[in-house]
Protein backbone atom coordinates (compact mmCIF):
# COMPACT_ATOMS: atom_id res chain seq x y z
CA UNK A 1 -50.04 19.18 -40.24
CA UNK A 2 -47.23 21.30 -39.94
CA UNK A 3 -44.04 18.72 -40.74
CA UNK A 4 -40.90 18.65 -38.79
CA UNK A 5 -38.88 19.17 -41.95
CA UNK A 6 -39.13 19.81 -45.79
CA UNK A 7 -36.01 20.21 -48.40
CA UNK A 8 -36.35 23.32 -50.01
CA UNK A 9 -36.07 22.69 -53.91
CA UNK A 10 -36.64 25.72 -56.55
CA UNK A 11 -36.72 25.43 -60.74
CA UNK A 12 -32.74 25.95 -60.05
CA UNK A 13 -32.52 21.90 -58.82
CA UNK A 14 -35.33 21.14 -60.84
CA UNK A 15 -33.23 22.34 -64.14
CA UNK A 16 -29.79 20.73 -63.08
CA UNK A 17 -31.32 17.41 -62.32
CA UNK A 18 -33.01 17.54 -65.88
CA UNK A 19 -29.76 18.71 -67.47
CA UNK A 20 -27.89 15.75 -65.74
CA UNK A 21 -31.05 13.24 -66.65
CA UNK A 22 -30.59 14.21 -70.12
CA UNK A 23 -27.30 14.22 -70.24
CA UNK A 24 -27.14 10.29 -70.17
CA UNK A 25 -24.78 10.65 -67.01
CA UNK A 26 -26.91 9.57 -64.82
CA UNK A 27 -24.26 6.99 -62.56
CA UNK A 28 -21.46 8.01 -60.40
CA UNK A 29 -19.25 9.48 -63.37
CA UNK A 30 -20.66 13.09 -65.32
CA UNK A 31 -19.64 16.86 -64.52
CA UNK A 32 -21.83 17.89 -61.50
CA UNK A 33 -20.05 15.14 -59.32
CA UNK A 34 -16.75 17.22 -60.03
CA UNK A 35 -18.38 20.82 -59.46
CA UNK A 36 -20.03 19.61 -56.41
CA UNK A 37 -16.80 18.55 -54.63
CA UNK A 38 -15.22 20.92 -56.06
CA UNK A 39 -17.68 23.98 -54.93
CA UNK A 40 -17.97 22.16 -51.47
CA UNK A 41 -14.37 22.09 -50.85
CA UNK A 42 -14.49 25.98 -51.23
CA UNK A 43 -17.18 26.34 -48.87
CA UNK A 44 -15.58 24.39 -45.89
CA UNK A 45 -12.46 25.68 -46.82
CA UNK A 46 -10.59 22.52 -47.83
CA UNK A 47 -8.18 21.38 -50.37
CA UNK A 48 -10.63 18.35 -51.09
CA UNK A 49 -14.43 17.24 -51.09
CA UNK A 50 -14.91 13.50 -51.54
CA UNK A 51 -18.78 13.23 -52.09
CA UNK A 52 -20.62 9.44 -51.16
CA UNK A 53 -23.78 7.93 -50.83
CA UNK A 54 -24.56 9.03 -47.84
CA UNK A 55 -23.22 10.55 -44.45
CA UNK A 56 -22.80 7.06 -42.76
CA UNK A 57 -20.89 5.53 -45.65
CA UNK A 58 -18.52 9.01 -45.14
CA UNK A 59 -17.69 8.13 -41.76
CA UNK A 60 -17.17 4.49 -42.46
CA UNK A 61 -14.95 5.38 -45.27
CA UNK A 62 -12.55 7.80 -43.40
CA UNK A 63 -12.64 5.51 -40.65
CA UNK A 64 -11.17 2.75 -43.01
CA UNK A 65 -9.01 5.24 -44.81
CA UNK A 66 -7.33 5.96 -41.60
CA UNK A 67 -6.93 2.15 -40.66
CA UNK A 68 -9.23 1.92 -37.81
CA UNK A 69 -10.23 -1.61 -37.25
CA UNK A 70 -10.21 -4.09 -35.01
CA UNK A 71 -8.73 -3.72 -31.29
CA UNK A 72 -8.82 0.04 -31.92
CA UNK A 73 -11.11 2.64 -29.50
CA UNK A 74 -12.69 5.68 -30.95
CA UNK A 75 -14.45 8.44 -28.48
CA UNK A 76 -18.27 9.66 -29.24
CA UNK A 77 -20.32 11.61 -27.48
CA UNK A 78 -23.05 9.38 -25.99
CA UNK A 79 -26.41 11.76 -27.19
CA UNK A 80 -25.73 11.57 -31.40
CA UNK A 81 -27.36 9.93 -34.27
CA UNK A 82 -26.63 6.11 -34.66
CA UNK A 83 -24.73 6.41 -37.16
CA UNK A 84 -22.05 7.70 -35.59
CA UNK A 85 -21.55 4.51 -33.45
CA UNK A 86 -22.57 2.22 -36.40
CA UNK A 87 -19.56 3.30 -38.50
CA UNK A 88 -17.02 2.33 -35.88
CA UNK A 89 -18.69 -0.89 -35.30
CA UNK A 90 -18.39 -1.27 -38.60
CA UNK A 91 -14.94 -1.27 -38.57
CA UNK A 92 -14.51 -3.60 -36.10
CA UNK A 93 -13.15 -0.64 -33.50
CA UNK A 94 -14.90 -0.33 -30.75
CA UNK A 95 -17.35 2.64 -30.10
CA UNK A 96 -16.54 4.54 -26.39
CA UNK A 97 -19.19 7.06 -25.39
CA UNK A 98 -18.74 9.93 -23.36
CA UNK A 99 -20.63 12.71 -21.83
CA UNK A 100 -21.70 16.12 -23.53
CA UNK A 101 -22.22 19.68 -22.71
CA UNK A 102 -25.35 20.69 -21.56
CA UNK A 103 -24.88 24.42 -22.89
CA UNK A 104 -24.38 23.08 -26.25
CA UNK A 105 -25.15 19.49 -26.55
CA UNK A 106 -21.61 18.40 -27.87
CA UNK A 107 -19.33 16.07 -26.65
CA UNK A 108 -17.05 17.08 -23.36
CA UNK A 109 -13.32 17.63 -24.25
CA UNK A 110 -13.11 17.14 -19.83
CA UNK A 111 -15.57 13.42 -21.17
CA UNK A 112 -12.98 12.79 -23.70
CA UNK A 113 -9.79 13.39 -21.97
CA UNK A 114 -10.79 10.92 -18.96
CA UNK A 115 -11.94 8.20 -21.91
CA UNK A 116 -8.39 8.19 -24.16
CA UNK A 117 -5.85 5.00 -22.95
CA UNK A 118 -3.07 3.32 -25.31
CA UNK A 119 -5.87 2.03 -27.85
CA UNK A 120 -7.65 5.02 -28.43
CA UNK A 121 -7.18 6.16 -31.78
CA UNK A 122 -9.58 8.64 -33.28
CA UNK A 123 -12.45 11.08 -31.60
CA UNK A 124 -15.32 11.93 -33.27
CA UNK A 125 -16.47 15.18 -32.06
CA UNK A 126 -20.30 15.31 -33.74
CA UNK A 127 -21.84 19.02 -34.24
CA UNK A 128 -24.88 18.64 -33.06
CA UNK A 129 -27.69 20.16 -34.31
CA UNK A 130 -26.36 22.50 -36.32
CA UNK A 131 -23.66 23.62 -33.17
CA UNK A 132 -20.27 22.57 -33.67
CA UNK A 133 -18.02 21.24 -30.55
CA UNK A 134 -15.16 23.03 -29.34
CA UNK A 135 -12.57 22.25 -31.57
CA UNK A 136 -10.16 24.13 -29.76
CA UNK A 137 -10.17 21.86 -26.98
CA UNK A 138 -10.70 19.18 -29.08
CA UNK A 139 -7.32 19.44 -31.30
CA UNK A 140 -4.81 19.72 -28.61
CA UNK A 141 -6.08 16.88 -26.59
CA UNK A 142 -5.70 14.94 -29.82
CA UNK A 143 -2.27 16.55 -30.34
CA UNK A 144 -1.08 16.17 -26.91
CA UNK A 145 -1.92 11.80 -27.43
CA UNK A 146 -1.16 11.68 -31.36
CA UNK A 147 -4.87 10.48 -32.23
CA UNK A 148 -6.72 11.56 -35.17
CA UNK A 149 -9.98 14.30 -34.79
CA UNK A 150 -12.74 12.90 -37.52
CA UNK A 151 -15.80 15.72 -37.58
CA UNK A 152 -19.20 14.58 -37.83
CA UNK A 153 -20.68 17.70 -39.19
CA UNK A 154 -23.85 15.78 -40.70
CA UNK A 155 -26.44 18.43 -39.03
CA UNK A 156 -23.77 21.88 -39.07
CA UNK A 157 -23.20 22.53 -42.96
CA UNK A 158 -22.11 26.25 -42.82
CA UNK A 159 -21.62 26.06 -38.78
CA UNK A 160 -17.84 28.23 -37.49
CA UNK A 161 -16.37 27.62 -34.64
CA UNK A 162 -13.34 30.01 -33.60
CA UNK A 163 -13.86 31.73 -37.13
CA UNK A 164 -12.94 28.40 -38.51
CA UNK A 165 -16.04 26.32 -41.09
CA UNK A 166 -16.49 22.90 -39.80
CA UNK A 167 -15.06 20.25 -41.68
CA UNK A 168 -11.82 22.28 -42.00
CA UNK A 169 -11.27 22.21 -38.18
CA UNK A 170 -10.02 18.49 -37.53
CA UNK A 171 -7.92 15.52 -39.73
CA UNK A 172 -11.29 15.60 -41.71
CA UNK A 173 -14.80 16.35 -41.58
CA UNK A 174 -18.04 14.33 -42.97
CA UNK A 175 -21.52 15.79 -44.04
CA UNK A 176 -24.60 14.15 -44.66
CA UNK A 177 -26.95 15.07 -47.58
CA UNK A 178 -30.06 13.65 -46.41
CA UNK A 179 -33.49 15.07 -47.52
CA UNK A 180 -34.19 17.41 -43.77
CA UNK A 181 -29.94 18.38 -44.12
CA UNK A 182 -29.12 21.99 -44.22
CA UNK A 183 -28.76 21.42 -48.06
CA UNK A 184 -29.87 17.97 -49.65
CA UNK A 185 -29.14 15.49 -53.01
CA UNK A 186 -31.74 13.43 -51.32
CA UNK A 187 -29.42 10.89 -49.82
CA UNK A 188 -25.65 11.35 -49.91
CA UNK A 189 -22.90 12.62 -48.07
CA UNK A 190 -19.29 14.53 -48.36
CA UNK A 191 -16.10 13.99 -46.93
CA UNK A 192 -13.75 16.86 -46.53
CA UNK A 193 -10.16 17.21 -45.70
CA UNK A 194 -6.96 18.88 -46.80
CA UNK A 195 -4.84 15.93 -46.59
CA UNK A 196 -3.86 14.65 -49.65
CA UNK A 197 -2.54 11.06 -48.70
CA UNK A 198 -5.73 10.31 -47.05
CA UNK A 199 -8.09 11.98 -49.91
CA UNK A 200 -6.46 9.55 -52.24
CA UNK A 201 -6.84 6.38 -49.92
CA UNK A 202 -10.42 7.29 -49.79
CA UNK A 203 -10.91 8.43 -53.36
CA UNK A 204 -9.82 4.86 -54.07
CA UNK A 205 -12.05 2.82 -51.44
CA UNK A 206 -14.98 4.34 -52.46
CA UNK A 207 -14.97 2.94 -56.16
CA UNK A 208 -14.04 -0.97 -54.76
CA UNK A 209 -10.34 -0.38 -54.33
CA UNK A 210 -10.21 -0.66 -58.30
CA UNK A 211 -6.68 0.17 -59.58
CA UNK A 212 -6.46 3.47 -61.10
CA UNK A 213 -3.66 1.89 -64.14
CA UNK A 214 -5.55 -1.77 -64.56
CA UNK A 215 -8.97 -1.79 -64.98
CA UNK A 216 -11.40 -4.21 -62.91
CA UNK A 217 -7.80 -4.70 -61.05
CA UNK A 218 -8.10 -4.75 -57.23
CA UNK A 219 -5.25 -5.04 -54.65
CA UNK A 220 -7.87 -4.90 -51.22
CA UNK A 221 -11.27 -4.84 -50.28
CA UNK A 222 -12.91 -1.72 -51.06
CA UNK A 223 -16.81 -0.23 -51.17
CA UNK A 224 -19.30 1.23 -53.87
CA UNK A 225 -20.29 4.50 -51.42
CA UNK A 226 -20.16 6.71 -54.52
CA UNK A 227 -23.00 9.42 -55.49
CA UNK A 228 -24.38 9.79 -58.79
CA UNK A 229 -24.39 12.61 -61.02
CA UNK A 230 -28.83 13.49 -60.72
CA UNK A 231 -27.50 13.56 -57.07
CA UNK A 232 -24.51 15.85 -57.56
CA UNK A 233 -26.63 17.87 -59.78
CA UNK A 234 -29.12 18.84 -56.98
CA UNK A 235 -26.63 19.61 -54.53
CA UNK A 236 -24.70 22.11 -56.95
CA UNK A 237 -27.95 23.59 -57.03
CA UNK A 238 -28.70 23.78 -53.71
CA UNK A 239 -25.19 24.77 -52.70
CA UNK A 240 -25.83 27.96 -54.70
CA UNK A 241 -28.22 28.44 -52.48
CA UNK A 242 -26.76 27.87 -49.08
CA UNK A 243 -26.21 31.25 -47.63
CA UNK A 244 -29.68 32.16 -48.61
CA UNK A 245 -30.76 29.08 -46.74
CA UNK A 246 -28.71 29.89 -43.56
CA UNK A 247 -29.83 33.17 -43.15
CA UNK A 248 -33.31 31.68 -43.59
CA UNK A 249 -32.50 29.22 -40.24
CA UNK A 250 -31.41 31.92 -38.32
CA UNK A 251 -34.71 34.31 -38.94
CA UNK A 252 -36.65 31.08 -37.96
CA UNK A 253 -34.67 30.72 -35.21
CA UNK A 254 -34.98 34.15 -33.87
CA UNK A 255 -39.22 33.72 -34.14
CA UNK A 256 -39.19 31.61 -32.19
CA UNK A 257 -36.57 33.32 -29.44
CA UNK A 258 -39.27 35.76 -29.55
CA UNK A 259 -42.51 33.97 -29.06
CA UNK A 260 -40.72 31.66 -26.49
CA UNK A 261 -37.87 33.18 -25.04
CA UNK A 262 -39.81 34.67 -21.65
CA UNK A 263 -41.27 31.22 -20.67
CA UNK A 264 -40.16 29.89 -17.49
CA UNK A 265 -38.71 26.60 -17.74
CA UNK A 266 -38.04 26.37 -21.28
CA UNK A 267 -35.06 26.50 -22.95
CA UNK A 268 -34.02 27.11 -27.11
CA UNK A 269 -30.60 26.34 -28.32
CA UNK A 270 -27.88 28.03 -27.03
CA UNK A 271 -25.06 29.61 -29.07
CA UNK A 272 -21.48 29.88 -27.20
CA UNK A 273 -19.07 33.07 -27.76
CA UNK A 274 -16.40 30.87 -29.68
CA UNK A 275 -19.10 29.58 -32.08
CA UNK A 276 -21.81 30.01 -35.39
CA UNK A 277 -24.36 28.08 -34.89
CA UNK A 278 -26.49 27.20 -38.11
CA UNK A 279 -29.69 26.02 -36.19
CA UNK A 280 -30.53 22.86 -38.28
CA UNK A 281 -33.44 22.17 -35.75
CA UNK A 282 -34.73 24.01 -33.21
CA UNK A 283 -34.04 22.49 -29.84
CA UNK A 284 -36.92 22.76 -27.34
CA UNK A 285 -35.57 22.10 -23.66
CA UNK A 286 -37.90 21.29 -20.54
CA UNK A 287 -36.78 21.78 -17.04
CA UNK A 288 -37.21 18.61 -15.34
CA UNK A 289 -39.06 17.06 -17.90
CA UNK A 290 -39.08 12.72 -17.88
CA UNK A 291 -38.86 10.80 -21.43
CA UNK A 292 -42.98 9.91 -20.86
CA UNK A 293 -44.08 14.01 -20.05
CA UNK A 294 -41.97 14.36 -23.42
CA UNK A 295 -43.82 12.31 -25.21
CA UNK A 296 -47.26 13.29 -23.74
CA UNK A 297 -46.14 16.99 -24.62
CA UNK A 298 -45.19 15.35 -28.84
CA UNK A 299 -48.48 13.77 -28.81
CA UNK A 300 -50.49 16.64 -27.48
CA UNK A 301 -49.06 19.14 -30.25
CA UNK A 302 -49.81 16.43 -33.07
CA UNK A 303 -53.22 16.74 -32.09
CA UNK A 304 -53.26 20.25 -33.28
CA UNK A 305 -51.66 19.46 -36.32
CA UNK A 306 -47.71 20.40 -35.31
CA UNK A 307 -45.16 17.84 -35.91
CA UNK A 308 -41.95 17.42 -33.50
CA UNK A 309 -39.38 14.90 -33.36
CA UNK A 310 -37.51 13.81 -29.62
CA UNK A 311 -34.05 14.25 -28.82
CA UNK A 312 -31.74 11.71 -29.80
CA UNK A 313 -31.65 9.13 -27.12
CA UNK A 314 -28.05 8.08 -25.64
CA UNK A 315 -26.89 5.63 -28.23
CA UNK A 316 -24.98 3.15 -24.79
CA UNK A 317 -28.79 2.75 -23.74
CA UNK A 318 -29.48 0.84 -27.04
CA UNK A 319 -29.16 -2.81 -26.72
CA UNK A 320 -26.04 -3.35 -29.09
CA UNK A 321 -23.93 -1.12 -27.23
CA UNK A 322 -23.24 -0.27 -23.87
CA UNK A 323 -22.33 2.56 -21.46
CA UNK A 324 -18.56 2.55 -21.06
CA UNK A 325 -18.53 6.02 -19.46
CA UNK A 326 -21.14 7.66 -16.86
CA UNK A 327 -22.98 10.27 -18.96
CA UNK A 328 -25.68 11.95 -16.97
CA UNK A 329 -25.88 15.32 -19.01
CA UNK A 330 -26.72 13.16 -22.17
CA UNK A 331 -29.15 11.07 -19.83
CA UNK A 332 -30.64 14.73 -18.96
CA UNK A 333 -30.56 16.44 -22.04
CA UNK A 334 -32.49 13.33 -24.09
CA UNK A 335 -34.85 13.53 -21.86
CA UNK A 336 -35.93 17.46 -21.79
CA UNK A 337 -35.93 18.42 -25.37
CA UNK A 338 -38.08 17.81 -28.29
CA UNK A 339 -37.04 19.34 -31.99
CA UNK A 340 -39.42 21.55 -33.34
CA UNK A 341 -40.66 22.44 -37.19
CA UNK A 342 -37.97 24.78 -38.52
CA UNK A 343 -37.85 24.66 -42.65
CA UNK A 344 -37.21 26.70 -45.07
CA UNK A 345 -40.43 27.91 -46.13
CA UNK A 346 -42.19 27.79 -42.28
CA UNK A 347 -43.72 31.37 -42.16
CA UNK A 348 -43.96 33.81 -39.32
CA UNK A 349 -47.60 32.26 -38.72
CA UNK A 350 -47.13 28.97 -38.60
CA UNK A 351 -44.20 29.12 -35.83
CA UNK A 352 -46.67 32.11 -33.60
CA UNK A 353 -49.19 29.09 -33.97
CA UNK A 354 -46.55 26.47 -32.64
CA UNK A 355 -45.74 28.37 -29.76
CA UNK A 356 -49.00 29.74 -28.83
CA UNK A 357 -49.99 26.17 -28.66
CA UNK A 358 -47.22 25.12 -26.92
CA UNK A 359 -47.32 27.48 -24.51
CA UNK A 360 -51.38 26.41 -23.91
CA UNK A 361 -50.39 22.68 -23.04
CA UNK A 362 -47.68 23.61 -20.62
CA UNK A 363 -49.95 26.12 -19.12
CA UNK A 364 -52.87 23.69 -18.47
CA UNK A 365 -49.63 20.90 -17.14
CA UNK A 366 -48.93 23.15 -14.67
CA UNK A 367 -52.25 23.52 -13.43
């Protein structure tokens, strides 16, 4: 079986995590913690890095750090991870979805500037898989209504858009560390920003609120969504590796552009002018495809030993939410694509298998 994703760890984690095991420092306090947000910062090109337990408890936190709660509105594109939406309900704020790009799969600034009224007070722009939203846009729509711009870069580590890393590109960017990410400490996540008010509001929510002059001293409610030193440890290591790893996504990428580019109907991820994109997954499009000939075409390519995951689906069409917006495109999208195997150490081979076979089942579909 060729899996949809596998974290790419070398002797290089292997001997930090040891070091940090043997260390005794094994909790949320020790020196790769520091390095790590420190390192991180420098890569997204922030003042600060505020690593967590994972990417969901990031978004929660700089949701709360921001006072988002109840009776407040914050805009998300409808096609994203769960997460996303679980975070605001979280805070008691309501989630409002809106439509996405088809070219890119982000959400619509024309979606989000329809959705804002007087109790809209953040947008969550999400990068999705691995291509980050225009930010552009994004930014002076929240200028223009004074509401805050809160990046969910969970799938884009190392993704640009207008020259510009995400994570440095709104009031503050999350990541998630999780064990398919980009880079991974197995679960975890990052928050960045170059705001030092904020940093400190979340710096001290994250460790219960405690007081930083009176121990076990606490003046509100706060959270334990800290990350512990064996994690930090393999994400130092594996930061020290990113570039490499990047590069890596984009030579998989372009394999498959090859083998699959000429076949009618299907469609890979699309880059726009304005952006980098880092290619996380490899998005697999079908013209006119329904959610059950998706799924026929996932189960047909286990059969010969190829894993795939489906597009997210539209998180309004989940029970515990609702549509507040029409959102066709994310309707569309969910339906046509399927993620294919794309990590690190996938050879040449194994992707020209992929799409030979892929290109087989459509063939006999269409006969």
């Amino acid at each position: 079986m060729i899996p949809i994703a596998i974290p790419s760890i070398s002797k290089l984690e292997i001997e930090y995590v040891t070091k940090a095991v043997e260390s005794g420092w094994v909790s949320s306090i020790g020196e790769y913690i520091q390095e790590f947000e420190s390192e991180y910062a420098k890569f997204c090109g922030t003042e600060y890095a505020l690593v967590t337990s994972s990417g969901t408890t990031a978004l929660h936190l700089a949701l709360e750090a921001y006072g988002i709660g109840r009776g407040d509105e914050v805009i998300l594109p409808d096609l994203t991870f769960i997460a996303t939406a679980n975070a605001i309900t979280y805070t008691g704020a309501k989630p409002i979805f809106v439509d996405v790009d088809e070219d890119n799969f982000c959400i619509s600034p024309d979606s989000v500037q329809r959705a804002i009224n007087s109790n809209t007070k953040a947008i969550i722009p999400v990068h999705l898989y691995g291509h980050p939203a225009n930010m552009n846009e994004l930014n002076k729509i929240a200028l223009d209504h004074g509401i805050r711009v809160i990046e969910d870069a969970a799938e884009a580590h190392g993704a640009k858009a207008f020259g510009k890393s995400v994570g440095s590109l709104g009031d503050c960017g999350i990541f998630s560390f999780y064990g398919n990410k980009i880079i991974t400490t197995g679960e975890g996540g990052a928050i960045t920003t170059s705001d030092p008010e904020f940093y400190s509001r979340a710096v001290e929510l994250r460790d219960h609120a405690m007081c930083k002059d009176k121990r076990y001293w606490h003046n509100m409610i706060g959270f334990n969504y800290r990350m512990t030193n064996m994690q930090a440890a393999l994400g130092v290591a594996q930061l020290k590796r990113i570039n490499e790893i990047l590069h890596k996504k984009r030579e998989i990428f372009s394999t498959y552009s090859k083998n699959l580019g000429s076949v009618n109907g299907v469609r890979l991820n699309k880059c726009a002018p304005w952006a980098e994109n880092i290619y996380w997954m490899i998005c697999l499009s079908i013209d006119g495809y329904t959610y059950a000939k998706r799924d026929k075409l996932m189960r047909s390519l286990y059969k010969e030993g190829i894993d795939t995951r489906p597009f997210f689906y539209p998180v309004s069409s989940m029970s515990m939410y609702s549509k507040t917006y029409g959102t066709n495109i994310s309707d569309k999208v969910s339906n046509e694509g399927i993620n294919l195997p794309s990590y690190y150490d996938i050879t040449s081979d194994q992707i020209e298998y992929i799409c030979n076979t892929l290109k087989k089942i459509l063939s006999a579909d269409n006969e």
